[in-house]
C-alpha atoms as a PDB file:
ATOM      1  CA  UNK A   1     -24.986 -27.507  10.920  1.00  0.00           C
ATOM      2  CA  UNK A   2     -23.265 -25.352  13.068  1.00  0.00           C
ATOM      3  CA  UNK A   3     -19.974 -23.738  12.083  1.00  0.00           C
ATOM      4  CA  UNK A   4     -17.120 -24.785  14.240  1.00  0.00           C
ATOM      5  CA  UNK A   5     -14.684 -22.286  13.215  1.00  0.00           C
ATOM      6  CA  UNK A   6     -13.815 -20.017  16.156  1.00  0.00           C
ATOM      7  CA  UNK A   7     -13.609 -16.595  15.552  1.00  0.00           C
ATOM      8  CA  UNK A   8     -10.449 -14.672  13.980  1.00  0.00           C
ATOM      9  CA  UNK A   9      -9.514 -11.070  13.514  1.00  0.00           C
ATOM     10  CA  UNK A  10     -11.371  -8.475  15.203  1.00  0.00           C
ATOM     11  CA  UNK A  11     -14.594  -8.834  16.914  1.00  0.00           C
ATOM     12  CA  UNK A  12     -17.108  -6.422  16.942  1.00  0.00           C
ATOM     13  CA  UNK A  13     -18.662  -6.157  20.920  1.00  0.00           C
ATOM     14  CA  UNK A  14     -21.793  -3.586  19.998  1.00  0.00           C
ATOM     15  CA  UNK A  15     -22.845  -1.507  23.077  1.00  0.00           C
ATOM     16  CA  UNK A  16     -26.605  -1.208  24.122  1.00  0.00           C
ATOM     17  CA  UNK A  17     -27.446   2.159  23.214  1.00  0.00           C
ATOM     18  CA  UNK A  18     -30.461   3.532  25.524  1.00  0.00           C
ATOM     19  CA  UNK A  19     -32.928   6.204  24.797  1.00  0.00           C
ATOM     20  CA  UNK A  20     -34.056   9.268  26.646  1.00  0.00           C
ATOM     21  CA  UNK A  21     -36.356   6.358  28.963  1.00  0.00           C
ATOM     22  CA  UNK A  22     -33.719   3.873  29.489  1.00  0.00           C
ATOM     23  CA  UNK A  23     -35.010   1.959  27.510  1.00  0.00           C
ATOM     24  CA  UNK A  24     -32.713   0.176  24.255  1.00  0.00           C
ATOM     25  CA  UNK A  25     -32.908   1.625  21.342  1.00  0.00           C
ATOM     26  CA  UNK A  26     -33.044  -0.645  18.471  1.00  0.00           C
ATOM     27  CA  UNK A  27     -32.673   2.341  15.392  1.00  0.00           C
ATOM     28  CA  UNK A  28     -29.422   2.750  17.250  1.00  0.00           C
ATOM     29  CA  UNK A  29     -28.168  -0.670  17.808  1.00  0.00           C
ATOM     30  CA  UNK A  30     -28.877  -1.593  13.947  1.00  0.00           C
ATOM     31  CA  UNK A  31     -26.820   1.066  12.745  1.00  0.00           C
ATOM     32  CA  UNK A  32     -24.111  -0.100  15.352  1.00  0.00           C
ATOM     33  CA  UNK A  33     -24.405  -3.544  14.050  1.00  0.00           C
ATOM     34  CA  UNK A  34     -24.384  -2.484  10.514  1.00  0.00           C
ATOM     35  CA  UNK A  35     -21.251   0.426  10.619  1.00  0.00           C
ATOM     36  CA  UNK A  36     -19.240  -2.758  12.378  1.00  0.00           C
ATOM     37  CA  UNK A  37     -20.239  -5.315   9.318  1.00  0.00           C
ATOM     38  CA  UNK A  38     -19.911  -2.105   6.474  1.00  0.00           C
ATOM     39  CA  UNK A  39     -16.186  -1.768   8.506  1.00  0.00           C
ATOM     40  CA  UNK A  40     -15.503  -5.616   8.036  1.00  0.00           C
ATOM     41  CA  UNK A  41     -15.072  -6.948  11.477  1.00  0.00           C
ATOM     42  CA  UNK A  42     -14.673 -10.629  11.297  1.00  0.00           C
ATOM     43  CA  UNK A  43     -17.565 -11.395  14.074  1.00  0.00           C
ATOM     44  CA  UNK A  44     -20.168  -9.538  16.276  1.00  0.00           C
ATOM     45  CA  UNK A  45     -20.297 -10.315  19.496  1.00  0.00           C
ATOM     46  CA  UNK A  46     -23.903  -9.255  21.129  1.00  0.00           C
ATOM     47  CA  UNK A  47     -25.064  -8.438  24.857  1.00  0.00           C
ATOM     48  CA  UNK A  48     -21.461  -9.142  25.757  1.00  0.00           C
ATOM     49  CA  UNK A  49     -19.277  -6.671  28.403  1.00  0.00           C
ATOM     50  CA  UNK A  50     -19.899  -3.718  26.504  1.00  0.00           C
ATOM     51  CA  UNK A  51     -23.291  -4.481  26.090  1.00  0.00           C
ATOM     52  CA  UNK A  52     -23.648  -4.153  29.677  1.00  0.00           C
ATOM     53  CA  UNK A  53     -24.823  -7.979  29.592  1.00  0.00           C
ATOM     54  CA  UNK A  54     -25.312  -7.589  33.380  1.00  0.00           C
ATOM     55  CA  UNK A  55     -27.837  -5.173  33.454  1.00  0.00           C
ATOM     56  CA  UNK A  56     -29.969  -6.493  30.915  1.00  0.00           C
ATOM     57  CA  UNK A  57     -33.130  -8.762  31.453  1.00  0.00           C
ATOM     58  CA  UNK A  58     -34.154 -11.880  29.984  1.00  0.00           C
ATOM     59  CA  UNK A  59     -36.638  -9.950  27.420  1.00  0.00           C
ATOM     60  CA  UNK A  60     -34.352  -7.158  26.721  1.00  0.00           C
ATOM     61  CA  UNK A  61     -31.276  -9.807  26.081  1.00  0.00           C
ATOM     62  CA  UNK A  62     -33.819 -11.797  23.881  1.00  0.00           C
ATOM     63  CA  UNK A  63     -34.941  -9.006  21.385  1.00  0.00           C
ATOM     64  CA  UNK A  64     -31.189  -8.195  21.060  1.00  0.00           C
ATOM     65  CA  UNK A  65     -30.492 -11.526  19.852  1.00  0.00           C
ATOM     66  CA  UNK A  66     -33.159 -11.852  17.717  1.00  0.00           C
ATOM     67  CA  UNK A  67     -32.363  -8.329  16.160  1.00  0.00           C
ATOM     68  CA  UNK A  68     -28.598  -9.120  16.000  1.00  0.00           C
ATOM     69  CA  UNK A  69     -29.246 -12.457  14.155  1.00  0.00           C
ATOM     70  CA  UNK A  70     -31.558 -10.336  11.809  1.00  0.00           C
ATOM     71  CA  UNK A  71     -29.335  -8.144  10.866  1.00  0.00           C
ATOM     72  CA  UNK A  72     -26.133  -9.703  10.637  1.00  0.00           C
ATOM     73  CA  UNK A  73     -28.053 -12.355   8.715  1.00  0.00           C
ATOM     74  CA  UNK A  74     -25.154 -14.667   8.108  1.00  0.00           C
ATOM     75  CA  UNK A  75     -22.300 -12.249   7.298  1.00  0.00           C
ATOM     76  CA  UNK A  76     -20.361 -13.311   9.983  1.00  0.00           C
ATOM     77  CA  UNK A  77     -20.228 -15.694  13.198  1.00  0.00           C
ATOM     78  CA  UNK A  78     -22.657 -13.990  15.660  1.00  0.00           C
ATOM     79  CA  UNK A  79     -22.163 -15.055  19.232  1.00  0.00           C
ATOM     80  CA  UNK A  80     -24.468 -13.759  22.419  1.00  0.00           C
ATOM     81  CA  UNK A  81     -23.236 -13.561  26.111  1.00  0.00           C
ATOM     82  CA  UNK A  82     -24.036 -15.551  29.077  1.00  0.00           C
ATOM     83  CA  UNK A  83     -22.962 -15.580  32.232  1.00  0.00           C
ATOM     84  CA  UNK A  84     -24.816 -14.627  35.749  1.00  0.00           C
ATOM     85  CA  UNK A  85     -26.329 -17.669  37.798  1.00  0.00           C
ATOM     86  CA  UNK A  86     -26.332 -20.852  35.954  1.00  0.00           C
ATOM     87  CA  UNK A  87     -30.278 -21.117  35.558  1.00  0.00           C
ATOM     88  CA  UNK A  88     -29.802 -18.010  33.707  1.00  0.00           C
ATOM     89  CA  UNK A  89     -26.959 -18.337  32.277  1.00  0.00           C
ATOM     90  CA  UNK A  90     -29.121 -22.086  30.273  1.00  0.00           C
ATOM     91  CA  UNK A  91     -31.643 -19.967  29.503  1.00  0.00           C
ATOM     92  CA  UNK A  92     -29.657 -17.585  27.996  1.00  0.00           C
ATOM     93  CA  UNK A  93     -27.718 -20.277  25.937  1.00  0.00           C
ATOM     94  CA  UNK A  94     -31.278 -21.790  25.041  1.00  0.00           C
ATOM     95  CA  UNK A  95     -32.163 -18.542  23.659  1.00  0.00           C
ATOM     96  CA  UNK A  96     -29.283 -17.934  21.592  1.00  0.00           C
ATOM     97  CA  UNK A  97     -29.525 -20.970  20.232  1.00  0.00           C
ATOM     98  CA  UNK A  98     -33.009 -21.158  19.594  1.00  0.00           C
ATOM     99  CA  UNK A  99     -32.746 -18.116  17.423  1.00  0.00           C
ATOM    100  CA  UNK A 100     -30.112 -18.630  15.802  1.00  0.00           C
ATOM    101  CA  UNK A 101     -26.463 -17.629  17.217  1.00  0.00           C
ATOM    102  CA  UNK A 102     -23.117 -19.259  16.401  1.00  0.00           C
ATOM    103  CA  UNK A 103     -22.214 -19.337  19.835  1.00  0.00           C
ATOM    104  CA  UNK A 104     -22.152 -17.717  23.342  1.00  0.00           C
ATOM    105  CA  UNK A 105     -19.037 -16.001  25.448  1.00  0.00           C
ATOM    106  CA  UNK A 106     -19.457 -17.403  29.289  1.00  0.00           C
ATOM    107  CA  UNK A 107     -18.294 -14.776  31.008  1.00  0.00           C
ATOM    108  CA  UNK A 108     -18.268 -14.348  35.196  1.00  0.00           C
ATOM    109  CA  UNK A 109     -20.325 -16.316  37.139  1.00  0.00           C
ATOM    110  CA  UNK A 110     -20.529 -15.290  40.660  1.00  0.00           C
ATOM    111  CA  UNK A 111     -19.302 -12.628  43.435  1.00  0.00           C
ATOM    112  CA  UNK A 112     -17.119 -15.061  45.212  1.00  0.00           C
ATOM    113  CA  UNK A 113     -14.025 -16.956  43.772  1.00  0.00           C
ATOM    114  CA  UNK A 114     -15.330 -20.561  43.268  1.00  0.00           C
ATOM    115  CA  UNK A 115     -12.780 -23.722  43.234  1.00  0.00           C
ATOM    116  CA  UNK A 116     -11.786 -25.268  40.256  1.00  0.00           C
ATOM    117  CA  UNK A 117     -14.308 -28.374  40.344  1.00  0.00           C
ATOM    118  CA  UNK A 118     -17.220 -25.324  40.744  1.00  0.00           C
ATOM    119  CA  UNK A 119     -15.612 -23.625  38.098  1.00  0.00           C
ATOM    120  CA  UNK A 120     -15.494 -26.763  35.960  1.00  0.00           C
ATOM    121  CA  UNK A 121     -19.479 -27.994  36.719  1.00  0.00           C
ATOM    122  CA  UNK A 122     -20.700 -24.210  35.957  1.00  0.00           C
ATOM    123  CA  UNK A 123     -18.759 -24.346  32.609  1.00  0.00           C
ATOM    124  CA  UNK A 124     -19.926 -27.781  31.662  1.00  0.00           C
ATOM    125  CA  UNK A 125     -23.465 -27.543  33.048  1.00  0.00           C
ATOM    126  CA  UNK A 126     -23.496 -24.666  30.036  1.00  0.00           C
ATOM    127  CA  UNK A 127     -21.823 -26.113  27.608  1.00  0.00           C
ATOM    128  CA  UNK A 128     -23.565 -29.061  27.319  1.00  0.00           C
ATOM    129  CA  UNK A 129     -26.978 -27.338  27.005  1.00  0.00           C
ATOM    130  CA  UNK A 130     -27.100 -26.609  23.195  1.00  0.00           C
ATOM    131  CA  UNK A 131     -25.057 -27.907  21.223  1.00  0.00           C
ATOM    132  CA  UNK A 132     -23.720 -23.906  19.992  1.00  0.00           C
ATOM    133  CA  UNK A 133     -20.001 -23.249  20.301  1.00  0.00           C
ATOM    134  CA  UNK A 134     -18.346 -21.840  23.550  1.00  0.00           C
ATOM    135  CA  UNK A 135     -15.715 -19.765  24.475  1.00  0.00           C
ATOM    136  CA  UNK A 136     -14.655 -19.383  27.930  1.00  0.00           C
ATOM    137  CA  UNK A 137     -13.970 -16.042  29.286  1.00  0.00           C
ATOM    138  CA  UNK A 138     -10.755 -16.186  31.813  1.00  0.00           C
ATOM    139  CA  UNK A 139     -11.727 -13.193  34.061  1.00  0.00           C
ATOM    140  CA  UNK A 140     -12.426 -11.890  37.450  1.00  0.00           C
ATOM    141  CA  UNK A 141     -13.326 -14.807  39.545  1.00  0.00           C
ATOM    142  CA  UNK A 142     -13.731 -17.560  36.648  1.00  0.00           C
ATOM    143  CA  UNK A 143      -9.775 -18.126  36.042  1.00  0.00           C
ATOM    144  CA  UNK A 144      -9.093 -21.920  34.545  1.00  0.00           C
ATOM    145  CA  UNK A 145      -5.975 -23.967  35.591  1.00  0.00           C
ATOM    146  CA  UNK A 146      -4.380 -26.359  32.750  1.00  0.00           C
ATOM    147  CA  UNK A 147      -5.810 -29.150  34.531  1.00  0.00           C
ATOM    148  CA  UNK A 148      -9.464 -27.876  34.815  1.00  0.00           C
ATOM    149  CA  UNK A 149      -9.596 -26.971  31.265  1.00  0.00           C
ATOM    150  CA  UNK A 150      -8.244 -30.143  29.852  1.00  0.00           C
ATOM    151  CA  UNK A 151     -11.417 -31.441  31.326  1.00  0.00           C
ATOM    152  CA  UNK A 152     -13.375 -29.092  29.729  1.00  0.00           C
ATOM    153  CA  UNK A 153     -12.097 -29.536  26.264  1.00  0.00           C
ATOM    154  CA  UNK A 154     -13.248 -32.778  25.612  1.00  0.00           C
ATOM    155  CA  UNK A 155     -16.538 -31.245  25.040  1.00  0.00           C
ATOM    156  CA  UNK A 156     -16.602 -30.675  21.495  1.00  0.00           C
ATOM    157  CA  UNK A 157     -18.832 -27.249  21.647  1.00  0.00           C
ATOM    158  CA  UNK A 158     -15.643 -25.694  23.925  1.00  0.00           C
ATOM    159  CA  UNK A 159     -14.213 -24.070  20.591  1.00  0.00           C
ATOM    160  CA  UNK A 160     -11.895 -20.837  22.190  1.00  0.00           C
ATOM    161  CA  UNK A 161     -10.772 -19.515  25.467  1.00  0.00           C
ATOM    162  CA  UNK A 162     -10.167 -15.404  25.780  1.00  0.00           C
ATOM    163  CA  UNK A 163      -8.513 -14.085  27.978  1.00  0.00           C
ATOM    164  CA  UNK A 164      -9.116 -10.472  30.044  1.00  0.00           C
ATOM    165  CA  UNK A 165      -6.982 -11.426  32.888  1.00  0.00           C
ATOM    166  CA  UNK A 166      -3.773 -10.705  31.628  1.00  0.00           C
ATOM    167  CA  UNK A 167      -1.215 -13.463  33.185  1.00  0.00           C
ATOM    168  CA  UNK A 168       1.260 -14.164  30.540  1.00  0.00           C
ATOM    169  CA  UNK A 169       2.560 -16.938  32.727  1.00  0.00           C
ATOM    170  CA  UNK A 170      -0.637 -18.720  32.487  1.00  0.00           C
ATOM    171  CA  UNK A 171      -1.278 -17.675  28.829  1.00  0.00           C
ATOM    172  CA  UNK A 172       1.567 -19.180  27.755  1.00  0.00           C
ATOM    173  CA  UNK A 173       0.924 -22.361  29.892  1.00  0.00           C
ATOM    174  CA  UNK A 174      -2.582 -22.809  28.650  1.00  0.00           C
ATOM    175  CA  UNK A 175      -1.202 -21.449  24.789  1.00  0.00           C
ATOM    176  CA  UNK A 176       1.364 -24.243  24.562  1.00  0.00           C
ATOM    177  CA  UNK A 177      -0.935 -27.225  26.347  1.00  0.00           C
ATOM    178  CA  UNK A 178      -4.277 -26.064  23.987  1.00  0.00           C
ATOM    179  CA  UNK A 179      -3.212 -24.796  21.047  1.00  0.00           C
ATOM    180  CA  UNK A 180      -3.545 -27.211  18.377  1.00  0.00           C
ATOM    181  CA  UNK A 181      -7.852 -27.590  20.264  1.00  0.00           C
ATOM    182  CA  UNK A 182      -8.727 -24.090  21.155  1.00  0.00           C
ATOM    183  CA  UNK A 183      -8.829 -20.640  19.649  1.00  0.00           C
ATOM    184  CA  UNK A 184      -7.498 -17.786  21.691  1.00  0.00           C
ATOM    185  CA  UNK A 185      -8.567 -15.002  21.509  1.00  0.00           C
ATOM    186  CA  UNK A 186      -7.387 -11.197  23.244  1.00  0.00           C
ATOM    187  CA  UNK A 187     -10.352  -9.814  25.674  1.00  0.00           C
ATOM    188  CA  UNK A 188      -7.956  -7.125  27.536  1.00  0.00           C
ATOM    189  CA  UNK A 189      -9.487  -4.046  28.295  1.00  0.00           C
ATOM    190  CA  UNK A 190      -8.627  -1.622  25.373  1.00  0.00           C
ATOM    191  CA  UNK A 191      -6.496  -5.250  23.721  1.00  0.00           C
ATOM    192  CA  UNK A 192      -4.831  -3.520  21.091  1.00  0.00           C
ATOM    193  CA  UNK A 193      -2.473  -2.492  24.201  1.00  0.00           C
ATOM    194  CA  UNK A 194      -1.526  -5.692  24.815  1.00  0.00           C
ATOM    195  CA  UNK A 195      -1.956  -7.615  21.378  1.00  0.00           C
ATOM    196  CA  UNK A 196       1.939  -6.921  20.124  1.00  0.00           C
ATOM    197  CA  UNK A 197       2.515  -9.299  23.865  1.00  0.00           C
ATOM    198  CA  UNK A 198      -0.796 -11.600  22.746  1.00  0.00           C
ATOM    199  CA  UNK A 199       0.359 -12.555  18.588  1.00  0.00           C
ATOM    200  CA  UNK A 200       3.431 -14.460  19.304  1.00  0.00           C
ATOM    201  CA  UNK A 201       1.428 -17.037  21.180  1.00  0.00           C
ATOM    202  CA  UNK A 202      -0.943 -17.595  18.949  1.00  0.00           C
ATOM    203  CA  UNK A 203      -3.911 -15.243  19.670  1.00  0.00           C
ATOM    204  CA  UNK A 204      -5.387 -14.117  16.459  1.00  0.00           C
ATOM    205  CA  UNK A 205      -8.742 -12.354  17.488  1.00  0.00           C
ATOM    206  CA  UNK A 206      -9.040  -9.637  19.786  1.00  0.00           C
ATOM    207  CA  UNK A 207     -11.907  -7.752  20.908  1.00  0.00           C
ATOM    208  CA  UNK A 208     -11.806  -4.192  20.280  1.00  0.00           C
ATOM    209  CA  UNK A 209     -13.084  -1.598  21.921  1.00  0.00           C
ATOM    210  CA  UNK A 210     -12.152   1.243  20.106  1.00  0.00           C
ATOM    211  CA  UNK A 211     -14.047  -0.662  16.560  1.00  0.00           C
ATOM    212  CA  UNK A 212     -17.277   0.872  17.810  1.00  0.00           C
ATOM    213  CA  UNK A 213     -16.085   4.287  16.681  1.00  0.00           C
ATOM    214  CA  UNK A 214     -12.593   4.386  15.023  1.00  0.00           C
ATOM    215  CA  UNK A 215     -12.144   0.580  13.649  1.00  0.00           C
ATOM    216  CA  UNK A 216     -10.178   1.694  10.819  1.00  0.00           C
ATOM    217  CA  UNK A 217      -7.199   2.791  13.134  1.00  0.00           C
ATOM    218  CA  UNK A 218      -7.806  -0.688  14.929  1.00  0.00           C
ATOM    219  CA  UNK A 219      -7.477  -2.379  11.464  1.00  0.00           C
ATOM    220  CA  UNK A 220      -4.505  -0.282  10.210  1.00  0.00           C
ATOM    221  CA  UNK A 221      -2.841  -0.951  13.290  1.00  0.00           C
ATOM    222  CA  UNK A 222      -3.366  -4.832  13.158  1.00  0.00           C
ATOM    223  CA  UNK A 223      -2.209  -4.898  10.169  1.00  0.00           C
ATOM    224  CA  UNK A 224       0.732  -3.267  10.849  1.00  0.00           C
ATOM    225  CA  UNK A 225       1.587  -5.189  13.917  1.00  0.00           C
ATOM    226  CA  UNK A 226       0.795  -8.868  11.578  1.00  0.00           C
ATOM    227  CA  UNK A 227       3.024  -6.770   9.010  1.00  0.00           C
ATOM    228  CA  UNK A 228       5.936  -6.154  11.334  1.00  0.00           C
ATOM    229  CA  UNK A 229       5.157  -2.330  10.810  1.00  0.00           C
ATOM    230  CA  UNK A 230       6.595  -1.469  14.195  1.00  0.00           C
ATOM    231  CA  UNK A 231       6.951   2.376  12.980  1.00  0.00           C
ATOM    232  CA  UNK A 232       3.095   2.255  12.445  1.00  0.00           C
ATOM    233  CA  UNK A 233       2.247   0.511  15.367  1.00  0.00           C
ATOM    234  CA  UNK A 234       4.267   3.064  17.639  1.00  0.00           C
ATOM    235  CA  UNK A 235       2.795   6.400  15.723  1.00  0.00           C
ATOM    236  CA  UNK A 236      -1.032   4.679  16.217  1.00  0.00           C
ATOM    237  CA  UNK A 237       0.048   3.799  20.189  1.00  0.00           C
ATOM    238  CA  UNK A 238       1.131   7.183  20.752  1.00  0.00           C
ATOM    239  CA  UNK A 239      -1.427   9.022  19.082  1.00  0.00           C
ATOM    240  CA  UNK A 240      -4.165   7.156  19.660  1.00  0.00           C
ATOM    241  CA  UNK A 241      -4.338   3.537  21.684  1.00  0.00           C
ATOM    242  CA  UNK A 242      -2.446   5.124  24.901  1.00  0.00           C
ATOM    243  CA  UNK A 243      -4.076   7.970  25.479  1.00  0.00           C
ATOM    244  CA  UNK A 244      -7.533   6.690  24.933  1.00  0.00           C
ATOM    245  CA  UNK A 245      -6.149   4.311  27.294  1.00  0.00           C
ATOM    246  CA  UNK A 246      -5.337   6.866  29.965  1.00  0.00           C
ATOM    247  CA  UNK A 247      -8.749   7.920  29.819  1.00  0.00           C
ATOM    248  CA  UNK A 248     -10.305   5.010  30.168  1.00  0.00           C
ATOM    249  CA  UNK A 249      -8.602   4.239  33.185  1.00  0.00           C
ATOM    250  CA  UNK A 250      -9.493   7.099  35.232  1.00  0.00           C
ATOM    251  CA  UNK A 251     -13.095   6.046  36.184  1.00  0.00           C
ATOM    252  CA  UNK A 252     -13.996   2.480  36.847  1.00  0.00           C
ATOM    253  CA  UNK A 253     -16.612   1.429  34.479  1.00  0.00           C
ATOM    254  CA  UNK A 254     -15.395   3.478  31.765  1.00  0.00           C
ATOM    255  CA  UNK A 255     -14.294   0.371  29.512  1.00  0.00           C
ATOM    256  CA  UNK A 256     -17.943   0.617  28.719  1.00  0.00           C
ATOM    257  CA  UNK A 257     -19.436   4.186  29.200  1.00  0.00           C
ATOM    258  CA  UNK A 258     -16.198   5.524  27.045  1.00  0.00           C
ATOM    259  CA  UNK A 259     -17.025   3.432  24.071  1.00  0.00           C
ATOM    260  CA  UNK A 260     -20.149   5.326  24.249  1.00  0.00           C
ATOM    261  CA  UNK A 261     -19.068   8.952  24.480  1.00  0.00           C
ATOM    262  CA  UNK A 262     -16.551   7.860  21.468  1.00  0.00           C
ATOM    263  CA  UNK A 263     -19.370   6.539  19.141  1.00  0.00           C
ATOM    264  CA  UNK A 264     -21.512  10.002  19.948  1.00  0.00           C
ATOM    265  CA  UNK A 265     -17.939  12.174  19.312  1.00  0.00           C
ATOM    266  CA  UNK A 266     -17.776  10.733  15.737  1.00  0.00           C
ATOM    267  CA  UNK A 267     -21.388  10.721  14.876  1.00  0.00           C
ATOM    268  CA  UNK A 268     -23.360   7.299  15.458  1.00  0.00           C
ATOM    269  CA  UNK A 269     -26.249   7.207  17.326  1.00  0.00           C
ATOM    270  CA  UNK A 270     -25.691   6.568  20.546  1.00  0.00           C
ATOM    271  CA  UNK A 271     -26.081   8.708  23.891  1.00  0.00           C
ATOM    272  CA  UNK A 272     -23.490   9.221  26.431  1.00  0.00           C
ATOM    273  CA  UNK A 273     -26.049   7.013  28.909  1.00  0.00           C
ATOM    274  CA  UNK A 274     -25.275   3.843  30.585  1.00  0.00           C
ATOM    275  CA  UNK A 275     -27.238   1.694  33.575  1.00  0.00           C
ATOM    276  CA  UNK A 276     -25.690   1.908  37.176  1.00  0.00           C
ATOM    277  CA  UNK A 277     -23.686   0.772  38.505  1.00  0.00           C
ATOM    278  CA  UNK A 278     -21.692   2.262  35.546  1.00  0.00           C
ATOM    279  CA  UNK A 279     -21.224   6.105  35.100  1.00  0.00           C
ATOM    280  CA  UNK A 280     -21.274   8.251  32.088  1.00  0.00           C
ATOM    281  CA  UNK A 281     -18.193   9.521  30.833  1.00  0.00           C
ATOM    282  CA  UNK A 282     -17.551  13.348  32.710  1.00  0.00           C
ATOM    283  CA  UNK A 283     -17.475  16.411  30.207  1.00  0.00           C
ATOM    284  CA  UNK A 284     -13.712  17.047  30.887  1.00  0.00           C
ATOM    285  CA  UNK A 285     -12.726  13.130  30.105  1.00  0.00           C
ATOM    286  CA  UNK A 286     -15.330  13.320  27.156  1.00  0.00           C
ATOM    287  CA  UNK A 287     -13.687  16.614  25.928  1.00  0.00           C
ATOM    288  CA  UNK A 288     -10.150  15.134  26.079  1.00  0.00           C
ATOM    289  CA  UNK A 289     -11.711  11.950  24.158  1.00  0.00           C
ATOM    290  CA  UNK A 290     -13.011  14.585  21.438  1.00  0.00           C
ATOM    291  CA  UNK A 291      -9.768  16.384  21.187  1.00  0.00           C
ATOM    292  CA  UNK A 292      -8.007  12.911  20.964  1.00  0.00           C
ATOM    293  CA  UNK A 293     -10.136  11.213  17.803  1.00  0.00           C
ATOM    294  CA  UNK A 294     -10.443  14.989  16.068  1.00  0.00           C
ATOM    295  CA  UNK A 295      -6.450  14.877  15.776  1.00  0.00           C
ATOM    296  CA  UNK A 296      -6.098  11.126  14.656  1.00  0.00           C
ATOM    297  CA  UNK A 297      -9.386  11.202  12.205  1.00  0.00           C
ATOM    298  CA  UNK A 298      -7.378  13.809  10.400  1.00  0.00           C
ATOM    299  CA  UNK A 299      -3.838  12.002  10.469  1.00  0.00           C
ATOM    300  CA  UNK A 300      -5.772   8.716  10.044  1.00  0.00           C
ATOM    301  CA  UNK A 301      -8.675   9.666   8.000  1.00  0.00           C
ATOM    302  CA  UNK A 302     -11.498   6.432   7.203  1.00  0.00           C
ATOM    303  CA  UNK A 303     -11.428   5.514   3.556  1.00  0.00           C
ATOM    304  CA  UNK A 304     -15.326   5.764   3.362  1.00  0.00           C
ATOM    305  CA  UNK A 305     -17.505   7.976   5.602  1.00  0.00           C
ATOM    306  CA  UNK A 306     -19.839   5.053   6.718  1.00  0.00           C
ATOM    307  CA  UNK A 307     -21.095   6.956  10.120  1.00  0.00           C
ATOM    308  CA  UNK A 308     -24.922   8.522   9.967  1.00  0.00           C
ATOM    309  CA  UNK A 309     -26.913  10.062  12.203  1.00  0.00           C
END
């Protein structure tokens, strides 16, 4: 029986760490997996954005799953990513369910803009290929109206919608029409930016970046923000969220290749590699990123030192 609660809190989105062949490297992504359940993120989501989903293949995305499911053995929902062409993206959803997944995050389909009935086929030729839950991913060229999604919701396995496009006019549209059916959940680059705009209408899960190598400044700062802790949640934006955030928007591509360079600052496994398109982070943008987390792991130090080599 699959579990039809959506997701809640803060989701764990491991990167694909790649050794000195390009190749993944499993070690690595275990002890990615593991340091996000040992931090007590509420769900992992694998092969996903900053998995670099995209550049993966079929046999590369498979082991992943199969390792993920292995590993977070139950702890907490586990959902894959799909996306691409829609043969692929079936197969994809196929595989994650055939080993084991909650669920799946659709994310981008295509390089051109598609209309709404496209938009609405794609979605539902997905969906209604396992019988896992879905969350749509409103992003790039795959935005939902009201109209299209109400459609789409009367598939039971459509469970949460996240959002990365940032239109509050919309969110608050779709919010209002959807929220006693669907989950919503924050998928902003960097989110905890935005989530102070996202809680009051109704998100409660966001995706965070910055839980790959600091997620015990992400939690204190949730908390703080559910708390009404405004005094915390400006010290943590100033010292931390913002100018991480200034960083990460200097190159394009460096939503993922920065989450890198941050989990190799602190100590985890991972190299300061990523596959082109995307760049590595440059040694004067990795240096301010080092300067950045030495000052806030002292002023915010973890409670347990859960980070090996």
């Amino acid at each position: 029986m699959i579990n039809k609660q959506p997701p809640s809190g803060i989701s764990g989105f491991p990167v694909t760490p790649l050794n000195e062949n390009g190749n993944i490297d499993e070690t690595a992504l275990t002890k990615n997996i593991e340091f996000l359940l040992e931090e007590g993120l509420e769900s992992i989501f694998i092969a996903c954005g900053a998995g670099e989903f995209h550049n993966l293949s079929s046999e590369e995305f498979e082991s992943m799953v199969k390792l993920a499911v292995s590993v977070v053995d139950g702890k907490v929902p586990l959902y894959t990513g799909v996306g691409g062409n829609i043969k692929e993206a079936v197969e994809k959803a196929k595989i994650s369910e055939r080993h084991g997944a909650d669920g799946y995050l659709i994310l981008p389909p295509y390089l051109i803009e598609g209309e709404q009935e496209g938009i609405y086929e794609y979605y539902k030729t997905i969906v209604t290929s396992t019988d896992l839950n879905a969350i749509l991913y409103q992003r790039a060229n795959a935005v939902l109206e009201a109209e299209t999604l109400d459609r789409l919701v009367e598939f039971p396995q459509v469970i949460g919608l996240k959002d990365g496009l940032g239109n509050m006019e919309l969110n608050i549209e779709l919010t209002q029409r959807f929220r006693n059916r669907l989950a919503f959940l924050n998928g902003m680059p960097l989110a905890e930016v935005t989530m102070p705009a996202y809680v009051p209408l109704g998100y409660n899960c966001y995706s965070s970046a910055i839980s790959n190598y600091i997620p015990h400044i992400s939690r204190k700062f949730y908390n703080a923000l559910l708390a009404g802790d405004q005094h915390t949640v400006n010290d943590i934006y100033e010292d931390v969220i913002l100018p991480i955030n200034r960083i990460r928007r200097k190159r394009k591509g460096y939503a993922v290749a920065l989450i890198k360079a941050g989990m190799e600052i602190v100590g985890l496994p991972v190299r300061n590699t990523v596959r082109p398109p995307v760049v590595p982070v440059e040694r004067e943008h990795y240096d301010e990123l080092k300067q950045i987390l030495d000052k806030a792991l002292q002023k915010y130090p973890p409670q347990k030192n859960t980070i090996t080599k």
